[in-house]
PDB file of N, CA and C in Angstrom:
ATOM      1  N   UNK A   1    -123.398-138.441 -65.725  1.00  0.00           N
ATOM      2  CA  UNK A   1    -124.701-137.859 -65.851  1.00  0.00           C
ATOM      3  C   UNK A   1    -125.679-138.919 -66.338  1.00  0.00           C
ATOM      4  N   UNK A   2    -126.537-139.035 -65.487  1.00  0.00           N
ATOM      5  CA  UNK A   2    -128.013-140.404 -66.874  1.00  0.00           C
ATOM      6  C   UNK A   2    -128.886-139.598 -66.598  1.00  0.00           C
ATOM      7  N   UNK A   3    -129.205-140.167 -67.635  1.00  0.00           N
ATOM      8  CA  UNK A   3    -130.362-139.727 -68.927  1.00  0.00           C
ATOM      9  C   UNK A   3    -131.615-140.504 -68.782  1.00  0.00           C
ATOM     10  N   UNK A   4    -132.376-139.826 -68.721  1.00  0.00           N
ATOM     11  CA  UNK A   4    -133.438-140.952 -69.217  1.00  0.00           C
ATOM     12  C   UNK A   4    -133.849-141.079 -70.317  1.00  0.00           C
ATOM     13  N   UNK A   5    -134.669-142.199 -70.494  1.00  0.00           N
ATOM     14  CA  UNK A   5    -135.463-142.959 -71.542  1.00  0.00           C
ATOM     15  C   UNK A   5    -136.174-141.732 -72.451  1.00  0.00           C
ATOM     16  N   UNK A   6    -135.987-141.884 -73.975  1.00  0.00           N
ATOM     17  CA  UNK A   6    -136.657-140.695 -74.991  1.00  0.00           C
ATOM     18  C   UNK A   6    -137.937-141.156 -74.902  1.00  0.00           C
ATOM     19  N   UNK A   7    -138.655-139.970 -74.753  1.00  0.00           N
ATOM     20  CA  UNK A   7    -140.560-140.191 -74.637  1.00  0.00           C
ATOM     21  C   UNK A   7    -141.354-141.237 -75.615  1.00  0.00           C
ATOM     22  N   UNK A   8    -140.398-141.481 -77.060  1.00  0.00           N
ATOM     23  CA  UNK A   8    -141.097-142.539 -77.658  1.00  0.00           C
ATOM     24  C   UNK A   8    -140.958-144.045 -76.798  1.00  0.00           C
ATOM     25  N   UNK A   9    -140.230-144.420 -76.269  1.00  0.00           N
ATOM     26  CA  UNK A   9    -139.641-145.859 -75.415  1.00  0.00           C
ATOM     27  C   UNK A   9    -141.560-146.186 -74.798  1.00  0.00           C
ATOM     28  N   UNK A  10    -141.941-145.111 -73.939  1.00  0.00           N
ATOM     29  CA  UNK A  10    -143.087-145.782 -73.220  1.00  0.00           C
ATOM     30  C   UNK A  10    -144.161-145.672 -74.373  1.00  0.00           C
ATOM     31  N   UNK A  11    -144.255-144.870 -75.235  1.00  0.00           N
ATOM     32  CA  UNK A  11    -145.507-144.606 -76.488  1.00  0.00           C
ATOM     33  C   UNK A  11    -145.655-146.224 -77.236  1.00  0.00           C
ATOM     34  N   UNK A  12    -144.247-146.646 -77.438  1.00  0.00           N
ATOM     35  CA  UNK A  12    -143.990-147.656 -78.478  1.00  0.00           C
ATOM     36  C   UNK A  12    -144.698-148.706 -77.539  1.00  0.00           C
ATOM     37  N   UNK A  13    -144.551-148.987 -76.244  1.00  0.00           N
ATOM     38  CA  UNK A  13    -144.219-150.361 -74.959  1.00  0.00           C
ATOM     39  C   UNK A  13    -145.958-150.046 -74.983  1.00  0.00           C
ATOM     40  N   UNK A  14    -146.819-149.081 -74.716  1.00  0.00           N
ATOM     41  CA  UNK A  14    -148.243-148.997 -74.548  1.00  0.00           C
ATOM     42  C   UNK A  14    -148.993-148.889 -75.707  1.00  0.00           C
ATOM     43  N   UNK A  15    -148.066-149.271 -76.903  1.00  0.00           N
ATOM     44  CA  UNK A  15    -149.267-148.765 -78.126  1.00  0.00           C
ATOM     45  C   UNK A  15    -149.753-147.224 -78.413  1.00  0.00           C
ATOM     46  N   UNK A  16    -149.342-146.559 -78.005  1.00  0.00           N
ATOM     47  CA  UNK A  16    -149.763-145.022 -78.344  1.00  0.00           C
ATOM     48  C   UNK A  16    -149.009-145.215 -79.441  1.00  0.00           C
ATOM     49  N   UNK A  17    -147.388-145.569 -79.879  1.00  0.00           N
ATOM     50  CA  UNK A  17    -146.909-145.524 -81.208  1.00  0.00           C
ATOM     51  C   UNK A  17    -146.605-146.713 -81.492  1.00  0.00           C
ATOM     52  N   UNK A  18    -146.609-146.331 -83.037  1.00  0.00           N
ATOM     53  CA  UNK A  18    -146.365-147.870 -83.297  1.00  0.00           C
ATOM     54  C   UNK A  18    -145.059-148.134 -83.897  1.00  0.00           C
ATOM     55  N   UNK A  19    -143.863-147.515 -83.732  1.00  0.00           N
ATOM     56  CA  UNK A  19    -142.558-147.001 -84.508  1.00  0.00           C
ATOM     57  C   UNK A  19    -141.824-145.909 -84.065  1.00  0.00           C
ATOM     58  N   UNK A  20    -140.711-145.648 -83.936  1.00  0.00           N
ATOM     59  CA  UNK A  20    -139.980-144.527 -84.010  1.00  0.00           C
ATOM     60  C   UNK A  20    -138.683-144.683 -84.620  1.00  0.00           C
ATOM     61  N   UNK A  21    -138.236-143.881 -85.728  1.00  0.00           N
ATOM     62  CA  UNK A  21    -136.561-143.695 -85.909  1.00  0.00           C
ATOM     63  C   UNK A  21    -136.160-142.725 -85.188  1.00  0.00           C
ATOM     64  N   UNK A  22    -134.843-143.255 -84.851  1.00  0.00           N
ATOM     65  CA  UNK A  22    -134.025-142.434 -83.795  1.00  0.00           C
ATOM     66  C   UNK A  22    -132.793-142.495 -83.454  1.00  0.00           C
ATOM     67  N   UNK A  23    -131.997-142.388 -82.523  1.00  0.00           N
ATOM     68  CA  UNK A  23    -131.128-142.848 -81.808  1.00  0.00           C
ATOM     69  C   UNK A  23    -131.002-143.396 -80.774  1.00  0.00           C
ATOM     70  N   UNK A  24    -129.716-144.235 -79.960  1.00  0.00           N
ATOM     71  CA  UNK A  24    -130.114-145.143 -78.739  1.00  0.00           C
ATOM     72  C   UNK A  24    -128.547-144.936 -78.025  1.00  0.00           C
ATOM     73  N   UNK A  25    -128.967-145.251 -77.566  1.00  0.00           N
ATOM     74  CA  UNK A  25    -128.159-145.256 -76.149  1.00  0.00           C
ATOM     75  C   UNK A  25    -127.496-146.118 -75.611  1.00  0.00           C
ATOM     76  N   UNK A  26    -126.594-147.025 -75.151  1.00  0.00           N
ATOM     77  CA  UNK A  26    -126.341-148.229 -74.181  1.00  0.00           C
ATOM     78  C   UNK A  26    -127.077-148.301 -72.865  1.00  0.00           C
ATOM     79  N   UNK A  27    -127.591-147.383 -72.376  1.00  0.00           N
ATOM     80  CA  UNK A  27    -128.246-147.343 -70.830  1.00  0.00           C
ATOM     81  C   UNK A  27    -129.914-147.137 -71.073  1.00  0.00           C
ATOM     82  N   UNK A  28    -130.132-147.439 -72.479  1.00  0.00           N
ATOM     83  CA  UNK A  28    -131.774-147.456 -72.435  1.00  0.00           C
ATOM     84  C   UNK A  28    -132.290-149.362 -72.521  1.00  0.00           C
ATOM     85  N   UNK A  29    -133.249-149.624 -71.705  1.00  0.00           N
ATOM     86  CA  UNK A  29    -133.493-150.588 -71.550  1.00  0.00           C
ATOM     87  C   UNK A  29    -134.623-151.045 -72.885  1.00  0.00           C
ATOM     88  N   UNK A  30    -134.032-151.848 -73.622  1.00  0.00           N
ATOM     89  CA  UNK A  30    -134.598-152.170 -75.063  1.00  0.00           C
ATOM     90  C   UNK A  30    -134.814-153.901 -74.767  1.00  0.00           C
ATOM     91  N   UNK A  31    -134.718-154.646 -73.986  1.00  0.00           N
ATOM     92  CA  UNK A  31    -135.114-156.508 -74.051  1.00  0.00           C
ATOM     93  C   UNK A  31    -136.099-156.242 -74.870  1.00  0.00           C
ATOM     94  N   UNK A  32    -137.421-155.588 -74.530  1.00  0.00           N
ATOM     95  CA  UNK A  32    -138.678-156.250 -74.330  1.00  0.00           C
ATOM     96  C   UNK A  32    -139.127-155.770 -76.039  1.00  0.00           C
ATOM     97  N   UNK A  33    -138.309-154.894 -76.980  1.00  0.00           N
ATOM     98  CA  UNK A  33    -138.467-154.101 -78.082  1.00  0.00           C
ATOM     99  C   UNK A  33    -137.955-154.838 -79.147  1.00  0.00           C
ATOM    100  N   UNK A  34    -138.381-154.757 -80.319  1.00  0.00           N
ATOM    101  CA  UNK A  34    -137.808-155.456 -81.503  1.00  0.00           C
ATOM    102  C   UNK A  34    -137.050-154.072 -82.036  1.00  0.00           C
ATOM    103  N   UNK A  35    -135.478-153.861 -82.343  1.00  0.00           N
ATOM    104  CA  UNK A  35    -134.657-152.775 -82.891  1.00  0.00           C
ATOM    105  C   UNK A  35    -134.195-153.568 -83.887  1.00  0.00           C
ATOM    106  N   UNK A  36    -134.134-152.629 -84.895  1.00  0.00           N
ATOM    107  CA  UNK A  36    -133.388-152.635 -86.202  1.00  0.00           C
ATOM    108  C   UNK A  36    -132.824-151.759 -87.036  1.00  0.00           C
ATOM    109  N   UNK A  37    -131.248-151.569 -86.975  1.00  0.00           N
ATOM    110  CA  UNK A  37    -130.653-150.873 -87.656  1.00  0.00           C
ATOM    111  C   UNK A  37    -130.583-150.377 -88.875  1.00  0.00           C
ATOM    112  N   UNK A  38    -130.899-149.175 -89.152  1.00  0.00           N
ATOM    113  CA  UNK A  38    -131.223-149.130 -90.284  1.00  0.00           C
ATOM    114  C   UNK A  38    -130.259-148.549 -91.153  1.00  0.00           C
ATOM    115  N   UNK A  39    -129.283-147.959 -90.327  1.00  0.00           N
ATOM    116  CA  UNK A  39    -128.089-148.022 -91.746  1.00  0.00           C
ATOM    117  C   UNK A  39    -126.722-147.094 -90.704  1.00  0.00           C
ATOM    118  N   UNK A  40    -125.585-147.366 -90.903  1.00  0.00           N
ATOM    119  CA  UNK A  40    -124.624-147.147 -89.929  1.00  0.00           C
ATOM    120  C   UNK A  40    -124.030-145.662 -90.497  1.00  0.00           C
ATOM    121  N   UNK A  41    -124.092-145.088 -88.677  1.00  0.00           N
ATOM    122  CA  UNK A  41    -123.972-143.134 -89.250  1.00  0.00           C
ATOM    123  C   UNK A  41    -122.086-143.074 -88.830  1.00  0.00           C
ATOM    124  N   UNK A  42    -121.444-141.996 -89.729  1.00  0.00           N
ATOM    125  CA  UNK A  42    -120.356-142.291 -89.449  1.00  0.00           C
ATOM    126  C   UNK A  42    -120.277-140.941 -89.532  1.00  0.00           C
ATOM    127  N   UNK A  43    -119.350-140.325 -88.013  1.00  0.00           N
ATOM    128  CA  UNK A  43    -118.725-138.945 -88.117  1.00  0.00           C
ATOM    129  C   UNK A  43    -117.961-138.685 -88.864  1.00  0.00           C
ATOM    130  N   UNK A  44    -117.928-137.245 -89.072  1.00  0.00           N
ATOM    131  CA  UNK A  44    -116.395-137.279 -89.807  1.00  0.00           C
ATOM    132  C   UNK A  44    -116.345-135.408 -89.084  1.00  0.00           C
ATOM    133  N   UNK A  45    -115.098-135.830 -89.158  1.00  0.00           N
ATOM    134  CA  UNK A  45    -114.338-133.855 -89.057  1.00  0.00           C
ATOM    135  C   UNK A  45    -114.037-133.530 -90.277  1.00  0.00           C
ATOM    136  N   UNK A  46    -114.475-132.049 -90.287  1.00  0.00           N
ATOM    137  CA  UNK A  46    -114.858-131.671 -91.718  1.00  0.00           C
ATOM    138  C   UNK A  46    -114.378-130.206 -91.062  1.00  0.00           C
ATOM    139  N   UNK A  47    -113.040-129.767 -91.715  1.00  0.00           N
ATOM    140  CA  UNK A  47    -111.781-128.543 -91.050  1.00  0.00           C
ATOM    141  C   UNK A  47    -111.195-127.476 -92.416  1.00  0.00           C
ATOM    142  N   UNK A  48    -110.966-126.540 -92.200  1.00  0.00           N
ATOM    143  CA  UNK A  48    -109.946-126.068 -92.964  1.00  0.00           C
ATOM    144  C   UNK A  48    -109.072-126.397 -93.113  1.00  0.00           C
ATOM    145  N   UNK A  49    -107.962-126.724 -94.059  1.00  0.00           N
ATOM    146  CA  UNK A  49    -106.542-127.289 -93.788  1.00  0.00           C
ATOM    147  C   UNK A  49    -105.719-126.316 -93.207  1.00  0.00           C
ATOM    148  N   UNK A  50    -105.999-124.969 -93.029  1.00  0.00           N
ATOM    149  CA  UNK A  50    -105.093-123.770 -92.916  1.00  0.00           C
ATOM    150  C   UNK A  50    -104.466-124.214 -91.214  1.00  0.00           C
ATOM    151  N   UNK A  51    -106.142-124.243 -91.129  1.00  0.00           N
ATOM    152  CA  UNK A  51    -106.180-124.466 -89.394  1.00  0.00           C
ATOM    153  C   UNK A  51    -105.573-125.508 -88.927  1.00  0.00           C
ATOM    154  N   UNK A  52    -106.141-127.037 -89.602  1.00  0.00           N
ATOM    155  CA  UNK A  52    -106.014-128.058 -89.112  1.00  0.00           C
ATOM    156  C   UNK A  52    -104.574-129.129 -89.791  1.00  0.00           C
ATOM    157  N   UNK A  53    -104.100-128.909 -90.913  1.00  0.00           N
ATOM    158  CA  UNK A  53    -103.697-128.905 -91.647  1.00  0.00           C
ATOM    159  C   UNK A  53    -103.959-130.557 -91.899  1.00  0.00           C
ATOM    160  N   UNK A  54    -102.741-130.721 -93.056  1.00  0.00           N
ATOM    161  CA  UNK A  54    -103.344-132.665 -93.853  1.00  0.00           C
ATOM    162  C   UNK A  54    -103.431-133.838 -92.949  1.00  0.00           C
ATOM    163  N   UNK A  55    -102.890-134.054 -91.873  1.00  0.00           N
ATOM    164  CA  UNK A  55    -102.207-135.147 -91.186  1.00  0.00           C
ATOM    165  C   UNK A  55    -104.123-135.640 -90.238  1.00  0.00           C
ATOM    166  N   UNK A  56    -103.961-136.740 -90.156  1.00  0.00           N
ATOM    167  CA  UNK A  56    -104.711-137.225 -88.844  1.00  0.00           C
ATOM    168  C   UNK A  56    -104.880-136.444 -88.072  1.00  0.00           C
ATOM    169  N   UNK A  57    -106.192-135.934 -87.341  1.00  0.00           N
ATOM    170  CA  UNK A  57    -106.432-135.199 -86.530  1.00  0.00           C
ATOM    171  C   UNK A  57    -106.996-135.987 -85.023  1.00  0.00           C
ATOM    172  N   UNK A  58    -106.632-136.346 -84.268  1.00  0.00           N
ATOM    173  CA  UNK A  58    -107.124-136.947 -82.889  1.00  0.00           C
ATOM    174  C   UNK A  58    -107.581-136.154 -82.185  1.00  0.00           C
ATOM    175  N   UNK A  59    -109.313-136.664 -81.429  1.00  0.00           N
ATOM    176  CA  UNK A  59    -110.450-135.858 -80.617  1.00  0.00           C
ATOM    177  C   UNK A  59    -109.253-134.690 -79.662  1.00  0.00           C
ATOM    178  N   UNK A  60    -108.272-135.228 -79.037  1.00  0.00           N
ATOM    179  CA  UNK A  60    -108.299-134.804 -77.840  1.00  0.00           C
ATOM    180  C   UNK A  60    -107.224-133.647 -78.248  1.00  0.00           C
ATOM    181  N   UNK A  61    -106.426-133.301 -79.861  1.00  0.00           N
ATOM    182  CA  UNK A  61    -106.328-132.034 -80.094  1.00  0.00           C
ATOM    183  C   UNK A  61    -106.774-130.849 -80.201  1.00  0.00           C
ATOM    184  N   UNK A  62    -108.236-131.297 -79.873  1.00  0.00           N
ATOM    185  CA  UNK A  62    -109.550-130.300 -80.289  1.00  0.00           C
ATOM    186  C   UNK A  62    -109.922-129.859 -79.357  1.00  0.00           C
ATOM    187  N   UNK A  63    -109.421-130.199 -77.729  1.00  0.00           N
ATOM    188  CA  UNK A  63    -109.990-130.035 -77.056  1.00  0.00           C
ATOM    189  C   UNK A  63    -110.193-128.369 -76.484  1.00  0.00           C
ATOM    190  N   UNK A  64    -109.317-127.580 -76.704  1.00  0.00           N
ATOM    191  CA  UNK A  64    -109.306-126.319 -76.652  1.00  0.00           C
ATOM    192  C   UNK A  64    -110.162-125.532 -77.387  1.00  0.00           C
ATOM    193  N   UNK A  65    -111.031-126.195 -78.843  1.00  0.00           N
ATOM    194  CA  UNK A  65    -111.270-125.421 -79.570  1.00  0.00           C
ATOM    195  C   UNK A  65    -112.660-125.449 -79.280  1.00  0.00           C
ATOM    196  N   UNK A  66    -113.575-124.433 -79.877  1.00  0.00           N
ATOM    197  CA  UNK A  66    -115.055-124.276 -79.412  1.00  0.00           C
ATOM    198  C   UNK A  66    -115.702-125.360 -80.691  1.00  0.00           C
ATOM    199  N   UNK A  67    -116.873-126.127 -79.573  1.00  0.00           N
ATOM    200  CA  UNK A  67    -117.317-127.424 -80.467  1.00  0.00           C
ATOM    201  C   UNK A  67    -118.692-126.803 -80.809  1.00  0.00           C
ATOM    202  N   UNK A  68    -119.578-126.878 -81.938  1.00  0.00           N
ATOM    203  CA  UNK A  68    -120.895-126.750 -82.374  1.00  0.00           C
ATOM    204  C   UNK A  68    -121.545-127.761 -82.637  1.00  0.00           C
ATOM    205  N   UNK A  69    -122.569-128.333 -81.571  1.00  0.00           N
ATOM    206  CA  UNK A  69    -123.125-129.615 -81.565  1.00  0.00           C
ATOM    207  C   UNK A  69    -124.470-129.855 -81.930  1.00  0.00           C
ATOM    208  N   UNK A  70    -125.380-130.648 -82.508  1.00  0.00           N
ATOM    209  CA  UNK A  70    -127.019-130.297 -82.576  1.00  0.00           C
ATOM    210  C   UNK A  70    -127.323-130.453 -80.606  1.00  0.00           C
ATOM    211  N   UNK A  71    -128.361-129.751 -81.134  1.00  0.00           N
ATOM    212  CA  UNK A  71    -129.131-130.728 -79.760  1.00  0.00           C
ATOM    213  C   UNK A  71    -129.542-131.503 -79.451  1.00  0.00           C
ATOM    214  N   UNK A  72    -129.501-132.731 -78.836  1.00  0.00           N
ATOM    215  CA  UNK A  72    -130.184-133.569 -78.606  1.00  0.00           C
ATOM    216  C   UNK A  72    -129.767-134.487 -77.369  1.00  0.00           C
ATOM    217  N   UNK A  73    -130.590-135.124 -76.514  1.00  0.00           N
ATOM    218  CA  UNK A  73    -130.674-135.614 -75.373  1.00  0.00           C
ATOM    219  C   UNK A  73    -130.018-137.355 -75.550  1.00  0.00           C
ATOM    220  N   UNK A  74    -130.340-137.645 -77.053  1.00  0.00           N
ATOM    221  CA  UNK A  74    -129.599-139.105 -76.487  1.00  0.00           C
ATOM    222  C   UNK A  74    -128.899-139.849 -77.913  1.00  0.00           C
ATOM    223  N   UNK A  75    -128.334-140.437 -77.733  1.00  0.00           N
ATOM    224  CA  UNK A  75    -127.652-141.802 -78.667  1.00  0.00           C
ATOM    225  C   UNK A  75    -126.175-141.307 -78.448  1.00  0.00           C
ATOM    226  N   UNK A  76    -125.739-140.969 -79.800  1.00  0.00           N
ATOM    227  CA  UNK A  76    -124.399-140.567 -80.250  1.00  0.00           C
ATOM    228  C   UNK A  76    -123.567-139.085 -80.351  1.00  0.00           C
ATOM    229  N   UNK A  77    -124.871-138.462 -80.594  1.00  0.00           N
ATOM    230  CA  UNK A  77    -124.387-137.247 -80.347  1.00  0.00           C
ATOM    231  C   UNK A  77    -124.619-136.698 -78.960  1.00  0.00           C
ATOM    232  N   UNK A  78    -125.564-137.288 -78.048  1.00  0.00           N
ATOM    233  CA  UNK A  78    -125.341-136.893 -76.917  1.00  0.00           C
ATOM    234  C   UNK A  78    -123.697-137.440 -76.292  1.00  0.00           C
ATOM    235  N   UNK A  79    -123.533-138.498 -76.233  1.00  0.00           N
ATOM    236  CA  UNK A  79    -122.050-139.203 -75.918  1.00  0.00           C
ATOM    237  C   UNK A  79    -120.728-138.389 -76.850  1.00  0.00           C
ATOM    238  N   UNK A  80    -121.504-138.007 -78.028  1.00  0.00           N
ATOM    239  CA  UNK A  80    -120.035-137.175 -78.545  1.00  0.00           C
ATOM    240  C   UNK A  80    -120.165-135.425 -77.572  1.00  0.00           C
ATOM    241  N   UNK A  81    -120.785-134.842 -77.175  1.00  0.00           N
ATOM    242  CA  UNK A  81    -121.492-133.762 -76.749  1.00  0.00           C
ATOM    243  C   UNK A  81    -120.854-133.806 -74.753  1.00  0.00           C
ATOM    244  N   UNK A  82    -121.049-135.146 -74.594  1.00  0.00           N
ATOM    245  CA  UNK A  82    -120.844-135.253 -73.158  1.00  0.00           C
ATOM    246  C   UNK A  82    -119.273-135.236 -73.025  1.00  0.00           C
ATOM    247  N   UNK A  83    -118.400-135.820 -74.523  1.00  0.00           N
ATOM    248  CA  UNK A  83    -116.481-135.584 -74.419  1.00  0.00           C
ATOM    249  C   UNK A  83    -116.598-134.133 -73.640  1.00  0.00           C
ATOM    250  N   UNK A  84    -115.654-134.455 -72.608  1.00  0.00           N
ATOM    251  CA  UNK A  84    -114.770-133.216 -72.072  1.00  0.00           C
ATOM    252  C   UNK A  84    -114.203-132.013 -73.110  1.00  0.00           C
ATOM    253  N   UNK A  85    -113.654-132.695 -74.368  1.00  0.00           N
ATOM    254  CA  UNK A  85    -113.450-131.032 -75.117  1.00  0.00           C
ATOM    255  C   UNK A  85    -114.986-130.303 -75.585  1.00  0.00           C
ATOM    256  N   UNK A  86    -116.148-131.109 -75.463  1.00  0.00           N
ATOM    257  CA  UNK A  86    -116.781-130.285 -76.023  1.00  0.00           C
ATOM    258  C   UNK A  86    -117.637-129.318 -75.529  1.00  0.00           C
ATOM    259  N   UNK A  87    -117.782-127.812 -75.983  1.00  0.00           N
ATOM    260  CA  UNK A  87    -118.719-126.912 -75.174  1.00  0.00           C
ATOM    261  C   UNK A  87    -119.899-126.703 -76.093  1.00  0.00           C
ATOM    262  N   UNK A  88    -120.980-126.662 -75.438  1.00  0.00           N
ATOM    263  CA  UNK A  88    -122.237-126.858 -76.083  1.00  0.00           C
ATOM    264  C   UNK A  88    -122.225-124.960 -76.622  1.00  0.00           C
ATOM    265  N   UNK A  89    -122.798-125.118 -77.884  1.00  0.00           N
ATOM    266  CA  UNK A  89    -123.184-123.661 -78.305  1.00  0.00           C
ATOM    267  C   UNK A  89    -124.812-123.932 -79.110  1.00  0.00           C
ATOM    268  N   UNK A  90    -126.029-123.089 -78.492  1.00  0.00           N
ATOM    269  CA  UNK A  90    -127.309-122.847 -79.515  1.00  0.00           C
ATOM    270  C   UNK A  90    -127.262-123.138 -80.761  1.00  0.00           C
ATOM    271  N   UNK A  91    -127.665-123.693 -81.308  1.00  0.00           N
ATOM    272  CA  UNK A  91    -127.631-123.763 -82.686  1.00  0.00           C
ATOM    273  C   UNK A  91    -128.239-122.249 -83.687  1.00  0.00           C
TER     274      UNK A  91
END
């Protein structure tokens, strides 16, 4: 599936903005942009033990189970959102 470019990309490139925090993508075209990370986001699975119990849990045990994702169109959570186990539900 591609995606396009988040509406800030052309605001920032023409001066309408002068900044955005956000998320990114590998398939958004950034050369011409100065990016800077501003601090590294780290998932975590966060389970009942009843359910899930103590041990390491790997994505692709989950795949049966119903996933609750934010919305959003691009970076990381779109790519976690696009995994095959996951089914999108409204927030």
């Amino acid at each position: 599936m591609r995606r396009s470019s988040p509406p800030f990309l052309p605001a920032i490139r023409d001066g309408r903005l002068d900044f955005a925090i956000g998320t990114l993508s590998d398939e958004m075209k950034l050369q011409d942009l100065h990016v800077e990370p501003l601090f590294e986001s780290e998932f975590v699975l966060v389970a009942n033990r009843a359910r899930i119990g103590n041990g390491t849990v790997r994505l692709a045990s989950l795949q049966h189970e119903q996933w609750v994702l934010p919305e959003t169109q691009y970076g990381l959570l779109q790519r976690t959102a696009d995994h095959p186990a996951a089914q999108r539900y409204p927030p």
